[in-house]
N, C-alpha and C. Protein backbone atom coordinates (compact mmCIF):
# COMPACT_ATOMS: atom_id res chain seq x y z
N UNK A 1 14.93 -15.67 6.25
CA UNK A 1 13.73 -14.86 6.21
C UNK A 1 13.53 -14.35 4.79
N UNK A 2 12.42 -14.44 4.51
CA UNK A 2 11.94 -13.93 2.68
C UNK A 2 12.33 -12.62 2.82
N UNK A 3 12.54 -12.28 1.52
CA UNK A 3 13.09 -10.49 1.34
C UNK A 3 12.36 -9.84 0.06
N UNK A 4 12.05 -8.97 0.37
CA UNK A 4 11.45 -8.21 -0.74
C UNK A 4 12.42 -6.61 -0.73
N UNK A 5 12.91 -6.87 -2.77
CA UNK A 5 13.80 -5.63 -2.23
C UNK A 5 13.03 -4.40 -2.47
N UNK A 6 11.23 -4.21 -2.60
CA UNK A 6 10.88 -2.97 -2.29
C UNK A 6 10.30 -2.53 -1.20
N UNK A 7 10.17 -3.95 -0.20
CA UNK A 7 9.88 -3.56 1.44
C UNK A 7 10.72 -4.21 2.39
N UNK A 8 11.59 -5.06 2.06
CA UNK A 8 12.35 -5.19 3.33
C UNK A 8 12.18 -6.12 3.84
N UNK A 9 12.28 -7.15 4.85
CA UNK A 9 12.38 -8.38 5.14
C UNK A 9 11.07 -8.63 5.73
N UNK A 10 9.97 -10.03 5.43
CA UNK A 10 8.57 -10.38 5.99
C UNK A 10 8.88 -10.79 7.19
N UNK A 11 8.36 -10.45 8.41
CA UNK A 11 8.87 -11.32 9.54
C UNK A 11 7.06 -11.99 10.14
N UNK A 12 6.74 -12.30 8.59
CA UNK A 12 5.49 -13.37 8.86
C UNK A 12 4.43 -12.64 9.07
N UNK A 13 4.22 -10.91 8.85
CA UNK A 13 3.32 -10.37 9.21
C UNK A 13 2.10 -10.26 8.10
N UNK A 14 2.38 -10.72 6.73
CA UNK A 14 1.41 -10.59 5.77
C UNK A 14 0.33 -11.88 5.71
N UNK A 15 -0.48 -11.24 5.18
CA UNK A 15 -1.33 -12.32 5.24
C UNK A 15 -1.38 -13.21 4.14
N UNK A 16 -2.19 -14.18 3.99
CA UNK A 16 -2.11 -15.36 2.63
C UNK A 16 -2.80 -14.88 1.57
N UNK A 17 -2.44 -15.43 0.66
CA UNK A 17 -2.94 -14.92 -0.67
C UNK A 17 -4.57 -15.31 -0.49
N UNK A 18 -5.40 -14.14 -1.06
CA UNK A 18 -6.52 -14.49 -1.45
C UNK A 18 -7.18 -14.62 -2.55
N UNK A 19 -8.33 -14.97 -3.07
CA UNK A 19 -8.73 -15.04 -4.47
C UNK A 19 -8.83 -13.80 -5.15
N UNK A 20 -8.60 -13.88 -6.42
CA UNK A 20 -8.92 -12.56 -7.12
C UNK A 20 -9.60 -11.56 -7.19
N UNK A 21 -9.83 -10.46 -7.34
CA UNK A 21 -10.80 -9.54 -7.23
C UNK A 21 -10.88 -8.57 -6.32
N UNK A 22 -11.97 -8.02 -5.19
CA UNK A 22 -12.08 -7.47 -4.63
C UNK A 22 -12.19 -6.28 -4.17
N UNK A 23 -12.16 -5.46 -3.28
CA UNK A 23 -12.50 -4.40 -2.71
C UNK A 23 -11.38 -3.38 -1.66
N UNK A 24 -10.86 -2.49 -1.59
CA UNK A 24 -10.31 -2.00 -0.78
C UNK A 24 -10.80 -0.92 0.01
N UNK A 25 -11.51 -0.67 0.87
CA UNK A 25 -11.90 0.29 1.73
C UNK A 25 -10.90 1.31 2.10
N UNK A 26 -11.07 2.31 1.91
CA UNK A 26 -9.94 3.11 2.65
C UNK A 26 -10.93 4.90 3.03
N UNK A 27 -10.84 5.00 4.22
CA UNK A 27 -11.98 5.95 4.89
C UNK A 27 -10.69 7.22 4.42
N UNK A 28 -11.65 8.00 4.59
CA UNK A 28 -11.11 9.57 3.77
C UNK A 28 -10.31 10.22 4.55
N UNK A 29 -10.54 10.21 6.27
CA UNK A 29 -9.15 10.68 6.76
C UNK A 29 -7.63 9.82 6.44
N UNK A 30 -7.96 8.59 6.33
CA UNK A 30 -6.97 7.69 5.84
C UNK A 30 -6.19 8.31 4.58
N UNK A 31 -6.86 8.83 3.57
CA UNK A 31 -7.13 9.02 2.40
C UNK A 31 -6.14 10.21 2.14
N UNK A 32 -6.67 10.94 2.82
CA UNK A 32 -6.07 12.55 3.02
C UNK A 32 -4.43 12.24 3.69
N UNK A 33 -4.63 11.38 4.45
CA UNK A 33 -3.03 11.56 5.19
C UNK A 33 -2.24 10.70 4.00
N UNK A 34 -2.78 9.84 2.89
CA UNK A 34 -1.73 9.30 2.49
C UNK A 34 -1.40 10.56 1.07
N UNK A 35 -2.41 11.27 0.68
CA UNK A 35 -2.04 12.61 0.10
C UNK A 35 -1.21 13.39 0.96
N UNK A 36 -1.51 13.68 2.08
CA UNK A 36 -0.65 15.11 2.91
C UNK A 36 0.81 14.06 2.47
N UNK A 37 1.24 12.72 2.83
CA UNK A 37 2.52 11.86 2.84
C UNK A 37 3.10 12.29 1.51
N UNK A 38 2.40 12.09 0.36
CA UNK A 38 2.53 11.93 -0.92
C UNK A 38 3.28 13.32 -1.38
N UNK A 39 2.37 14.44 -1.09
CA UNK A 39 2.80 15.70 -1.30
C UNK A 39 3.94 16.70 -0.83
N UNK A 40 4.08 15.97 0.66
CA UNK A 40 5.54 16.40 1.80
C UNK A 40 6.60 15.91 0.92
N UNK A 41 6.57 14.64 0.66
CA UNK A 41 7.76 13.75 -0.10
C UNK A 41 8.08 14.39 -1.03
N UNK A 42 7.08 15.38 -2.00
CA UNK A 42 7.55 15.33 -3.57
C UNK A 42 8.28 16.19 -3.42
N UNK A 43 9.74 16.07 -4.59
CA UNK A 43 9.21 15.30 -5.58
C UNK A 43 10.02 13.83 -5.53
N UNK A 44 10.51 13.80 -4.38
CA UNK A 44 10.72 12.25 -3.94
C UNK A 44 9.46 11.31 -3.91
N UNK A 45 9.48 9.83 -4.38
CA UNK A 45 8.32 8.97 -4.04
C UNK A 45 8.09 8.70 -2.42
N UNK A 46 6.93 8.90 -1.95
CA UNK A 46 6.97 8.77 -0.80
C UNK A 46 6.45 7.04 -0.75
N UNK A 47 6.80 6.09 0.22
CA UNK A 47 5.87 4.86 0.49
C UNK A 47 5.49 4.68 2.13
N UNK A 48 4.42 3.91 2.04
CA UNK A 48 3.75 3.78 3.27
C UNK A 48 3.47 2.18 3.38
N UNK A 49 3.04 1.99 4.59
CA UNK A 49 1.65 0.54 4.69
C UNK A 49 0.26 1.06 5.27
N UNK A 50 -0.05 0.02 4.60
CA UNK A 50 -1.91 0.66 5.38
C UNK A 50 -2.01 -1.05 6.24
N UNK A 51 -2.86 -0.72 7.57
CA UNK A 51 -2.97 -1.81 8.52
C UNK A 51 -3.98 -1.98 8.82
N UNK A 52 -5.07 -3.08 8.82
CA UNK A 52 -6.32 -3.14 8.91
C UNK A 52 -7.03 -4.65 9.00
N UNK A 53 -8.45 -5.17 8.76
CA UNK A 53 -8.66 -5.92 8.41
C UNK A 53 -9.09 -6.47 6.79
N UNK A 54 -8.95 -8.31 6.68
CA UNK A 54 -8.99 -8.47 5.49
C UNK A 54 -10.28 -9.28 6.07
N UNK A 55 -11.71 -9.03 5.49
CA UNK A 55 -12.85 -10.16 5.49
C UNK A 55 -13.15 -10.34 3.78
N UNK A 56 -13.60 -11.63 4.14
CA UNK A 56 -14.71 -11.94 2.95
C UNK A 56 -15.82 -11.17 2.42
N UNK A 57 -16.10 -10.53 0.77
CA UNK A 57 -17.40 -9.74 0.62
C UNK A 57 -18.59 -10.76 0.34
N UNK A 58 -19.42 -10.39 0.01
CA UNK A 58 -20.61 -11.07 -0.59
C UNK A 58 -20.59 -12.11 -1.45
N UNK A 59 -19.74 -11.58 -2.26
CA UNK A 59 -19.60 -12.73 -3.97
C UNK A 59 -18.20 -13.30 -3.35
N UNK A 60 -17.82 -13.38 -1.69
CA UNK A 60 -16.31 -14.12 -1.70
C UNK A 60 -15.56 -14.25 -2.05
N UNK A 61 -15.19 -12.89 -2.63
CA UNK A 61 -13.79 -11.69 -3.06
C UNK A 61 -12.98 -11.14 -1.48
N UNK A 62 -12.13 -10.96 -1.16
CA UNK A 62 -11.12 -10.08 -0.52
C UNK A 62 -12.19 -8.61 -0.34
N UNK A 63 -11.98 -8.17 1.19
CA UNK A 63 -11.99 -6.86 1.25
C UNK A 63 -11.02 -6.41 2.30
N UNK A 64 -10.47 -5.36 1.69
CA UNK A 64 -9.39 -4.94 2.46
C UNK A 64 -9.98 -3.80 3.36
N UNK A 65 -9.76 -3.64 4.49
CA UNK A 65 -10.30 -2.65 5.25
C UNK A 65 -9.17 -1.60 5.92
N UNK A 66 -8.79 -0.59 5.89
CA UNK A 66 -7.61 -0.18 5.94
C UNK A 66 -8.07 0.80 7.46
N UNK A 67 -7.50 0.78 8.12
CA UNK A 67 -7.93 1.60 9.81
C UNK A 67 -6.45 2.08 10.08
N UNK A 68 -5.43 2.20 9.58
CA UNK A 68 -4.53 2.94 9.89
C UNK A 68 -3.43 3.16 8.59
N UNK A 69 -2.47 3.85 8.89
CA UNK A 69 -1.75 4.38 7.97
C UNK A 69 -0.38 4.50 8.33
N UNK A 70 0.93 3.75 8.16
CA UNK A 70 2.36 3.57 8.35
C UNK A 70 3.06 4.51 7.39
N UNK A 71 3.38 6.15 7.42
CA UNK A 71 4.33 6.44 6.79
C UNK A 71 5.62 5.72 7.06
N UNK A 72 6.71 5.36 5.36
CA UNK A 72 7.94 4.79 5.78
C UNK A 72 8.96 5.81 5.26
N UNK A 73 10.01 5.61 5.70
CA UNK A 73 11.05 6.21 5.36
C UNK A 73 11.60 5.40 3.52
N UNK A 74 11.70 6.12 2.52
CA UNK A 74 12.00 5.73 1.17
C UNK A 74 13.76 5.78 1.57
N UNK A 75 14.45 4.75 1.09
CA UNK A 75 16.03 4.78 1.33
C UNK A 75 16.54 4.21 -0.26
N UNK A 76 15.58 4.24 -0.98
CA UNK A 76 16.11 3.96 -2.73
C UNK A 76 17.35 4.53 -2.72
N UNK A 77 17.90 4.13 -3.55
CA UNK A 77 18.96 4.80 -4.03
C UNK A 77 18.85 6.51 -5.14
N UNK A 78 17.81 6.25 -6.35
CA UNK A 78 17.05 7.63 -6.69
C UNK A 78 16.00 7.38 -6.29
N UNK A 79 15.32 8.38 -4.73
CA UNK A 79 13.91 8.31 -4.19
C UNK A 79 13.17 8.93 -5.29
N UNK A 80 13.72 9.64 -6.35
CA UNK A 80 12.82 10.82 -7.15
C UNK A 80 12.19 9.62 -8.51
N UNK A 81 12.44 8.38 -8.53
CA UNK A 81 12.15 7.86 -9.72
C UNK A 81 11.62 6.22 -9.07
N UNK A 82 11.84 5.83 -7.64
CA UNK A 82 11.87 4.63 -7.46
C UNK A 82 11.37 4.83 -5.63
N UNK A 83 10.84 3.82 -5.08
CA UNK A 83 11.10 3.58 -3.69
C UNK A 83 11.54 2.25 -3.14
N UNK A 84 12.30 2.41 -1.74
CA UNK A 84 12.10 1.16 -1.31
C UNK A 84 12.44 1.80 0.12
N UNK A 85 11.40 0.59 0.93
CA UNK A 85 10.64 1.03 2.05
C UNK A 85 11.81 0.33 3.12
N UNK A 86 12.41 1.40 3.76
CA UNK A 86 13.21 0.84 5.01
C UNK A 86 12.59 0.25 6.01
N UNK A 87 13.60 -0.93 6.01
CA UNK A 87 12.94 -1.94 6.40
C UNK A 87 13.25 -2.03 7.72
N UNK A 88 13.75 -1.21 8.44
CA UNK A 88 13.30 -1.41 10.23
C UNK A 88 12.10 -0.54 10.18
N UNK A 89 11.51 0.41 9.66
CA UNK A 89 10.13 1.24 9.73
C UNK A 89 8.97 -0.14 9.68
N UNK A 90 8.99 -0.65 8.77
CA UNK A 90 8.47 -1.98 7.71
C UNK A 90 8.27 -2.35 9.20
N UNK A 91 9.39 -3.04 9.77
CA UNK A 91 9.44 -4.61 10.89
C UNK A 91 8.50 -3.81 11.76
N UNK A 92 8.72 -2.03 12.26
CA UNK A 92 7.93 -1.50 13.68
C UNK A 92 6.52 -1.55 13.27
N UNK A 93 6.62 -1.19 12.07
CA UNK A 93 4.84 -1.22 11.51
C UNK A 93 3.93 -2.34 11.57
N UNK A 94 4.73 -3.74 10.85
CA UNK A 94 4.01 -4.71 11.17
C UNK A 94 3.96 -5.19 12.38
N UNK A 95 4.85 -4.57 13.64
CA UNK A 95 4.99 -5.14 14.81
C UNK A 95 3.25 -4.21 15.54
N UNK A 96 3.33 -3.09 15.01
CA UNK A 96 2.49 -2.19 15.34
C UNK A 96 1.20 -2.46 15.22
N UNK A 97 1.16 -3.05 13.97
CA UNK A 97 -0.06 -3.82 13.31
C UNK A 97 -0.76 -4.86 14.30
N UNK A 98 0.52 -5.56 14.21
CA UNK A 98 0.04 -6.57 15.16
C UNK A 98 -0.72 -6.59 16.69
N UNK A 99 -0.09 -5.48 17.26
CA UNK A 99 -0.75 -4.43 19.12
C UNK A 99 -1.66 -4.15 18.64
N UNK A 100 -2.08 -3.81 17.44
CA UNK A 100 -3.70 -3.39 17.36
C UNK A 100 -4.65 -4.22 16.64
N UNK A 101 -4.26 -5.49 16.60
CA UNK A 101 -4.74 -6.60 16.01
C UNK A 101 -5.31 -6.30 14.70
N UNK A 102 -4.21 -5.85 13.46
CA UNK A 102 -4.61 -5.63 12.26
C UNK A 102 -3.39 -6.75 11.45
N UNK A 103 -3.85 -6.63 10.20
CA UNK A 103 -2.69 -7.08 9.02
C UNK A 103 -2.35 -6.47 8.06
N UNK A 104 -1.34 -6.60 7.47
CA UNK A 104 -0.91 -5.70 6.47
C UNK A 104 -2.13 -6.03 5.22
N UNK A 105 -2.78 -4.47 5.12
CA UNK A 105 -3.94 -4.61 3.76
C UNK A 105 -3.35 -4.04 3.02
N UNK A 106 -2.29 -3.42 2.42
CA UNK A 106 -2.07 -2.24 1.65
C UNK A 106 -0.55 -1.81 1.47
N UNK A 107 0.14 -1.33 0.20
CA UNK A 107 0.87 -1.09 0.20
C UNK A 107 0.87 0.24 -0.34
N UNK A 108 1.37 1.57 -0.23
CA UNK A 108 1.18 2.67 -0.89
C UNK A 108 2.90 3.33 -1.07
N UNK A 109 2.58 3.78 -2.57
CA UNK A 109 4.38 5.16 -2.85
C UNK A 109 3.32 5.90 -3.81
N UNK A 110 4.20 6.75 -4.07
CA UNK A 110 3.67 7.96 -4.80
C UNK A 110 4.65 8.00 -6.94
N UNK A 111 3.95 8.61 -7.25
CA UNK A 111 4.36 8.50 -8.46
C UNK A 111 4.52 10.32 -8.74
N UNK A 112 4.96 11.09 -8.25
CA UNK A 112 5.16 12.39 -8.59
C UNK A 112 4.95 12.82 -9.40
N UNK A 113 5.70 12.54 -10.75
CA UNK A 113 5.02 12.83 -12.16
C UNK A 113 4.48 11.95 -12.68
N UNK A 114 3.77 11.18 -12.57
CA UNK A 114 2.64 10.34 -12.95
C UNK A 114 3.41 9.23 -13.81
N UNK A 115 2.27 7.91 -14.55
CA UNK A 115 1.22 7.96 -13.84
C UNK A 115 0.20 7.02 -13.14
N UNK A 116 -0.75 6.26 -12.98
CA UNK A 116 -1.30 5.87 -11.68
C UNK A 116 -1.33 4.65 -12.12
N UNK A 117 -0.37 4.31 -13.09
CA UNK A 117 -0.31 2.92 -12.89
C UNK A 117 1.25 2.33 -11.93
N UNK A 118 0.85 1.34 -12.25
CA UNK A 118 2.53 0.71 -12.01
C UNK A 118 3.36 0.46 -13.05
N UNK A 119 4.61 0.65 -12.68
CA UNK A 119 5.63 1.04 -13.43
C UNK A 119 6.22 -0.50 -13.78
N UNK A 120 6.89 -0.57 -14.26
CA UNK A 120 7.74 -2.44 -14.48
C UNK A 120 8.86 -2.40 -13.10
N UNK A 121 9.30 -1.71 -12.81
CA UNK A 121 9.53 -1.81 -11.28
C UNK A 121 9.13 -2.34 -10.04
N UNK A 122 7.67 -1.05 -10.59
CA UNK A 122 7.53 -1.55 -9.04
C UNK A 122 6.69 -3.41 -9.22
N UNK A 123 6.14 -3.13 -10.54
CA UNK A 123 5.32 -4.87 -10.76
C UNK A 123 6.80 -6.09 -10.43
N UNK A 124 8.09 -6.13 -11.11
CA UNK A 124 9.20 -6.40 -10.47
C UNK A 124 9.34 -6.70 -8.79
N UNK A 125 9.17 -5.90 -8.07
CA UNK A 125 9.33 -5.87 -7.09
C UNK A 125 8.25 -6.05 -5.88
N UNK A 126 7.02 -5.86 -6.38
CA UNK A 126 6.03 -6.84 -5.79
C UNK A 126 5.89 -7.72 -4.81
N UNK A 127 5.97 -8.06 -3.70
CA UNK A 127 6.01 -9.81 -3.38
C UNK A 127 4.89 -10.10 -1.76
N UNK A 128 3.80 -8.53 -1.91
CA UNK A 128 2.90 -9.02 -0.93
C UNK A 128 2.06 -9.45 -1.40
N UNK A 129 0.71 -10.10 -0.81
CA UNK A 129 -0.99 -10.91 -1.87
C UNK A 129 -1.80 -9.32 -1.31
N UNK A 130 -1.37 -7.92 -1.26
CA UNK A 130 -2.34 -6.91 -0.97
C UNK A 130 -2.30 -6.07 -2.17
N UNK A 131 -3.76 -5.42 -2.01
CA UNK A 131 -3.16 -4.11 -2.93
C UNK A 131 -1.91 -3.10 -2.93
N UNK A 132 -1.61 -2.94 -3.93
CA UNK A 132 -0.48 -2.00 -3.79
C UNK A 132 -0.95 -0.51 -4.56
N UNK A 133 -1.44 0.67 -3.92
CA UNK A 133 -1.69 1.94 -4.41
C UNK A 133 -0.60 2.76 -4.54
N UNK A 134 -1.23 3.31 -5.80
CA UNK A 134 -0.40 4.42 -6.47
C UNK A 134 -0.75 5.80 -6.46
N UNK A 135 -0.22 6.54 -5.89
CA UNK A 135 -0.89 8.28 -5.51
C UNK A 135 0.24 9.06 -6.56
N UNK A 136 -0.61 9.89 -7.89
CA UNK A 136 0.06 9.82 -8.77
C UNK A 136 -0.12 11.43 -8.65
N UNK A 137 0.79 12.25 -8.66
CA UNK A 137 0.33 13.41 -8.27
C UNK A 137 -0.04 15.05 -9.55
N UNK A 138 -0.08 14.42 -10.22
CA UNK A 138 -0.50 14.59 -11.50
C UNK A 138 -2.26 14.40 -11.94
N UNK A 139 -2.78 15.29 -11.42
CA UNK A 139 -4.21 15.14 -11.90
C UNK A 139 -5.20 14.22 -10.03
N UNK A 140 -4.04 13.89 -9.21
CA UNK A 140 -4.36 13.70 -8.27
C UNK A 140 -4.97 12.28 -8.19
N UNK A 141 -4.45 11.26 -8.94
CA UNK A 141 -5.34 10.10 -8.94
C UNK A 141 -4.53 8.82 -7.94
N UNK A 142 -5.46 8.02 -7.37
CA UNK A 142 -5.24 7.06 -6.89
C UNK A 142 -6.05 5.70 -7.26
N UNK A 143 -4.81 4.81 -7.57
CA UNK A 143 -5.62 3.74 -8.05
C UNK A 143 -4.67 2.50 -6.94
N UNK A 144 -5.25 1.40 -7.46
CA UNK A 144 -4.81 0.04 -6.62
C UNK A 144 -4.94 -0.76 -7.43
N UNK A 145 -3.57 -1.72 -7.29
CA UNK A 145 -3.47 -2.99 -8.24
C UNK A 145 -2.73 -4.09 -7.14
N UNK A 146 -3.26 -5.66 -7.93
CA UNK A 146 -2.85 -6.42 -7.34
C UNK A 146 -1.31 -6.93 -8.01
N UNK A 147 -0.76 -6.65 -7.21
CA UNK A 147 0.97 -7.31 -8.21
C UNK A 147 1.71 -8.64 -7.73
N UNK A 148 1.89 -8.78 -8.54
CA UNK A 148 2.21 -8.87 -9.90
C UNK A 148 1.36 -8.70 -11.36
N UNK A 149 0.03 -9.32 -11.30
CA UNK A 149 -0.54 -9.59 -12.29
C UNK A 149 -0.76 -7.95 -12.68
N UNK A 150 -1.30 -7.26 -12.04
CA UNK A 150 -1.66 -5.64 -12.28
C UNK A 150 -3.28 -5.76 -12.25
N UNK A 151 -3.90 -6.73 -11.85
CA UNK A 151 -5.55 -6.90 -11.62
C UNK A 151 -5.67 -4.93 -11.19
N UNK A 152 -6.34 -4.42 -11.25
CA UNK A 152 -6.78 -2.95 -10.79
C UNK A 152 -7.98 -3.32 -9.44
N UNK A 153 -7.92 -3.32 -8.52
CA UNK A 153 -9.14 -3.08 -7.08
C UNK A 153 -9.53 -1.75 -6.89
N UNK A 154 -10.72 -2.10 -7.11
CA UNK A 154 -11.37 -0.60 -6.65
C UNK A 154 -11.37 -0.24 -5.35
N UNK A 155 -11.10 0.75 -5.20
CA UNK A 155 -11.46 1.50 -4.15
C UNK A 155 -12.49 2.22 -3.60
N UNK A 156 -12.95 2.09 -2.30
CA UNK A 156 -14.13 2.58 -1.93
C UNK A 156 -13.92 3.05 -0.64
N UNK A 157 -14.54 4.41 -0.43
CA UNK A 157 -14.22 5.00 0.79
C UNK A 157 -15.23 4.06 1.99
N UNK A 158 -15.00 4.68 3.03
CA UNK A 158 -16.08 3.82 4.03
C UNK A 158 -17.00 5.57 4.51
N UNK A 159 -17.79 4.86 4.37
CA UNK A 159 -18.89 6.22 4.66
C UNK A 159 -19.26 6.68 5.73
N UNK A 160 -18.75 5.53 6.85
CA UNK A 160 -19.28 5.73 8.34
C UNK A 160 -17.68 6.64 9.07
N UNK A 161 -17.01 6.18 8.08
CA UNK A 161 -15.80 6.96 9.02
C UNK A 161 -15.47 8.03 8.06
N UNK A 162 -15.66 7.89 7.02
CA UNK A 162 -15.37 9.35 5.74
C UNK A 162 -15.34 10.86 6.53
């Protein structure tokens, strides 16, 4: 089974790589709970998954649609500088994902003292085709990158569920 040592073993739940670019939706109660996660943790990194759908946009870019939110347990060795997402939380989440007919859109940790990029770590350790967000708690910013490369995806709330 593939292993990723910042989430833990794939048991086939991610989805395939898509083309470059794109969009990540993430509705504001979503939004807020991965802040309330972010802020409980500090000044440990907290990480999560977000579970949702992936469609095609307009110009036939990726949109990630995020409808739920997986706090994980961080079991790094220093949680205060690094995460890695225990990976029986990981296996129940994507199992979870799956009962509610979603896929893994999203990867989220926190950066405590900033800042909202990615670190050479975590780009290192990388190995889903989703965004991976950074909740940097320093000025309060959240951004999303595709990793390895570090492409940046914008984020956009959804307005009907905001």
């Amino acid at each position: 089974m593939p292993q990723s040592p910042a989430t833990g073993p794939d048991p086939g739940g991610s989805p395939p790589a898509l083309p470059a670019g794109g969009t990540l939706i993430l509705p504001g109660p979503l939004a807020q709970a991965l802040w309330a996660h972010a802020e409980r943790e500090a000044p440990r990194e907290c990480v999560g998954a977000l579970g949702g759908v992936i469609h095609s946009g307009p110009d036939g870019t990726p949109v990630w649609q995020a409808d739920a939110l997986y706090p994980l347990g961080n079991v790094a060795a220093h949680p205060d500088r690094t995460y890695l997402a225990d990976p029986g939380h990981l296996v129940r989440a994507l199992k979870a994902m799956v009962v509610q007919g979603q896929v893994l859109v999203g990867l989220y940790h926190s950066h405590p003292a900033g800042p909202a990029r990615p670190s050479d770590t975590d780009v290192q350790l990388a190995s889903y085709p989703v965004p991976y967000l950074i909740a940097a708690l320093p000025g309060r910013t959240l951004s999303a990158h595709l990793l390895p490369g570090g492409e940046e995806v914008p984020i956009a709330a959804d307005p009907a569920r905001s």
